[in-house]
N, C-alpha and C. Protein backbone atom coordinates (compact mmCIF):
# COMPACT_ATOMS: atom_id res chain seq x y z
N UNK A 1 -119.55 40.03 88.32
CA UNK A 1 -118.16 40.40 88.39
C UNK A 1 -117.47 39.82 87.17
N UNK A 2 -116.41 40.33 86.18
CA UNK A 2 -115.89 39.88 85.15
C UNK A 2 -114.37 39.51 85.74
N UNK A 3 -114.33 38.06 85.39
CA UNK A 3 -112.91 37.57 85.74
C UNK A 3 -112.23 38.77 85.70
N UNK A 4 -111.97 39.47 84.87
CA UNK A 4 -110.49 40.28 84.39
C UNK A 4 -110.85 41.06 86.19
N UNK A 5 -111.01 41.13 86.60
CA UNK A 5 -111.61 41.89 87.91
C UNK A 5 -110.66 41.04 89.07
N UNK A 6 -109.84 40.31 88.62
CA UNK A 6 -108.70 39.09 89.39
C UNK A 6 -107.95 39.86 89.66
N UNK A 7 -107.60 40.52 88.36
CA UNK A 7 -106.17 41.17 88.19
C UNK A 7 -105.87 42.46 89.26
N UNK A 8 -106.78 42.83 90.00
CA UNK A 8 -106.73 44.27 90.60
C UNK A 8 -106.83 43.55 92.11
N UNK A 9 -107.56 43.11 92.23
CA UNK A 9 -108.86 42.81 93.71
C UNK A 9 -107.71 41.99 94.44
N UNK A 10 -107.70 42.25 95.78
CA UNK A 10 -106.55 41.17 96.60
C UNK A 10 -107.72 41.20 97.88
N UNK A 11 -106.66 40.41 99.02
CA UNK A 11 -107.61 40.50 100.40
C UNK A 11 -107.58 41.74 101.00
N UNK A 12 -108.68 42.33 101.89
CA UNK A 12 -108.80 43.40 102.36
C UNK A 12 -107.90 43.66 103.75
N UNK A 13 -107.81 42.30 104.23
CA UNK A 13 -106.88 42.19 105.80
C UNK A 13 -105.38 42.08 105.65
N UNK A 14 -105.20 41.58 104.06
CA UNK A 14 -103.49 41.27 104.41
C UNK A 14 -103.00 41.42 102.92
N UNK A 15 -103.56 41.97 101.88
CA UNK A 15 -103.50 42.19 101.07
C UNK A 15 -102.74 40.99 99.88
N UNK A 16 -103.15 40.09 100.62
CA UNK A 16 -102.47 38.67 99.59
C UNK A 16 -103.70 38.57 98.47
N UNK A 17 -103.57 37.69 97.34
CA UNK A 17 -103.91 37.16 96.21
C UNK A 17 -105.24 36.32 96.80
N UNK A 18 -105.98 35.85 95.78
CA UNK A 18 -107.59 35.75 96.49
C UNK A 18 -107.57 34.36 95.26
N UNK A 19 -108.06 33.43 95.49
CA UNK A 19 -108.85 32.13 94.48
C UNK A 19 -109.74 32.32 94.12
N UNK A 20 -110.06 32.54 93.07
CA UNK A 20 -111.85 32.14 92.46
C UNK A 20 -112.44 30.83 92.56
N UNK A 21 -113.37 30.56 93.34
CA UNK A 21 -114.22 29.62 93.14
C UNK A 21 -115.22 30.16 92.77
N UNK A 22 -116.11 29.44 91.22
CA UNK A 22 -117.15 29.97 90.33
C UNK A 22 -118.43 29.46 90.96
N UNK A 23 -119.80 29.24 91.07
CA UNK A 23 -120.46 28.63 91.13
C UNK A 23 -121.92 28.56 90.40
N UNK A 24 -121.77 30.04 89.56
CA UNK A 24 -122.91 30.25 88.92
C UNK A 24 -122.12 31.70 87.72
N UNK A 25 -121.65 31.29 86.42
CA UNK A 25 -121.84 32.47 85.39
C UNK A 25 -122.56 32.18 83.97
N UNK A 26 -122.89 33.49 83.71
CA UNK A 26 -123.44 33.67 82.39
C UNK A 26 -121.67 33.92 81.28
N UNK A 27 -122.44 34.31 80.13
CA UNK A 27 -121.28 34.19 79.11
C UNK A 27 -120.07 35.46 79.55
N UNK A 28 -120.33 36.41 80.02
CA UNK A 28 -119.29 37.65 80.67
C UNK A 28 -118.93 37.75 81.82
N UNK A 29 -120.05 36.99 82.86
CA UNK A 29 -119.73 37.69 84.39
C UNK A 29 -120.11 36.08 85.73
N UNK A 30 -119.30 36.41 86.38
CA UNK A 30 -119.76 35.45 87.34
C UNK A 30 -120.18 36.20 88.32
N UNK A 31 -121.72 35.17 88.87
CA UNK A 31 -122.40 35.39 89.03
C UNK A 31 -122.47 34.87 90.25
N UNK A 32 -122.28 34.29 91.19
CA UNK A 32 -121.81 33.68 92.10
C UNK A 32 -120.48 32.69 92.53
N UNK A 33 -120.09 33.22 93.76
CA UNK A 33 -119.12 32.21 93.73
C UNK A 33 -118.61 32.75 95.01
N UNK A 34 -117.02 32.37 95.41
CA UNK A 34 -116.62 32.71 96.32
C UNK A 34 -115.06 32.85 95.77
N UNK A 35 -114.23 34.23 97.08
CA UNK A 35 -112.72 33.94 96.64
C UNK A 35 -112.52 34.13 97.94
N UNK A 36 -111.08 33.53 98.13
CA UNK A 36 -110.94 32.54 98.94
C UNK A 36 -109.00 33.24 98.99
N UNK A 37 -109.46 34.12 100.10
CA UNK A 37 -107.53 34.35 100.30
C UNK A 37 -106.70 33.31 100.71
N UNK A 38 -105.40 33.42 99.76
CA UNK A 38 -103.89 32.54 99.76
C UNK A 38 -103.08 32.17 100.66
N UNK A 39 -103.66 33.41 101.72
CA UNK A 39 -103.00 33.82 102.89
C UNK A 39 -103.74 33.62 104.39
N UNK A 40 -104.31 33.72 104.69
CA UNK A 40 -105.26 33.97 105.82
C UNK A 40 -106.40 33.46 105.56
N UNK A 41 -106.81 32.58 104.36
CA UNK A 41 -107.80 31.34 104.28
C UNK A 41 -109.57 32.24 104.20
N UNK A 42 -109.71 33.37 104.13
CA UNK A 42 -110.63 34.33 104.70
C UNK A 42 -111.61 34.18 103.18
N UNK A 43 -112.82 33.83 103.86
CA UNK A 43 -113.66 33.89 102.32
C UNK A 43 -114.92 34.69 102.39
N UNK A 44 -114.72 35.61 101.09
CA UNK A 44 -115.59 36.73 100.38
C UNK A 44 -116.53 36.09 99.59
N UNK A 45 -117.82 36.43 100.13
CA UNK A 45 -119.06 35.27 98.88
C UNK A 45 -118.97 36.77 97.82
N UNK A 46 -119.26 36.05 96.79
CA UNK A 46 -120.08 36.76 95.17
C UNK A 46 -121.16 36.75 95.31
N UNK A 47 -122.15 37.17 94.93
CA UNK A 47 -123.56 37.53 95.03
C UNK A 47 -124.48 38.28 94.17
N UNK A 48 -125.15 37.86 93.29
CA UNK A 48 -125.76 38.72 91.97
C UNK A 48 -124.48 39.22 91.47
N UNK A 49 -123.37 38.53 91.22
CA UNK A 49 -122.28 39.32 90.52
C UNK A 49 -121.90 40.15 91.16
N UNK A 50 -121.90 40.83 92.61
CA UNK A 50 -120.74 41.34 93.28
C UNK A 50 -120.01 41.06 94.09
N UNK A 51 -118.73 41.26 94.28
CA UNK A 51 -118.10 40.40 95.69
C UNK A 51 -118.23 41.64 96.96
N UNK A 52 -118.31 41.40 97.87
CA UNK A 52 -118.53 41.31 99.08
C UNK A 52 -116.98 41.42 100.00
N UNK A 53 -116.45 42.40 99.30
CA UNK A 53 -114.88 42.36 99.89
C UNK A 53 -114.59 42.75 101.38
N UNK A 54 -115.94 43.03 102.11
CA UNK A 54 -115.87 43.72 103.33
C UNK A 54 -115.55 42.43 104.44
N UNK A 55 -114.46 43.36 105.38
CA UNK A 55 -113.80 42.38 106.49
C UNK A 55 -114.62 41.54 107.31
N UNK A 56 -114.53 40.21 107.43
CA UNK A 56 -115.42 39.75 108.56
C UNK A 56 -116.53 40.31 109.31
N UNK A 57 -115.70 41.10 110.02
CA UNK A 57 -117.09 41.67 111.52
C UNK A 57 -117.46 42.85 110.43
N UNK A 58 -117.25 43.83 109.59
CA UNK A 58 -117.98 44.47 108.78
C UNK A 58 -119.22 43.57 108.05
N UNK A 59 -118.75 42.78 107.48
CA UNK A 59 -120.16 41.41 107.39
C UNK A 59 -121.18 41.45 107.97
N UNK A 60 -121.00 41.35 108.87
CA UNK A 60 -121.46 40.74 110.23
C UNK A 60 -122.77 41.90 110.68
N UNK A 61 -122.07 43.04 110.72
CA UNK A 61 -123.13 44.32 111.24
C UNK A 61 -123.96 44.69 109.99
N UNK A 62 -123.10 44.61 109.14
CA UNK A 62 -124.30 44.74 107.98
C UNK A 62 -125.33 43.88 107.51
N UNK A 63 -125.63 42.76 107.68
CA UNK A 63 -126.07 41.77 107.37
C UNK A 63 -127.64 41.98 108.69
């Protein structure tokens, strides 16, 4: 996922602003991590560089 990818992406449940926490990037893209809504505390993991914006119980069945 490339930071600039902040600027668009919000939470899927309440549409508030999301935190980046990094935990793994190369020189363009992070590569793991988590964001972490402003609002409703709700956290989306990163994963091989994609986030995972799907709601809770959508998680859940897919997994």
């Amino acid at each position: 996922m490339k930071e600039s990818l902040m600027d668009v992406v919000c939470c899927p449940l309440d549409k508030a602003d999301l935190d980046l926490d990094v935990d793994d990037r190369d020189d363009e893209e992070i590569l793991a991590g988590t964001l972490t809504c402003t609002e409703c505390g709700e956290a989306y993991p990163i994963e091989d560089g994609i986030p995972n914006l799907l709601p809770p119980d959508m998680r859940e069945e897919a997994a």
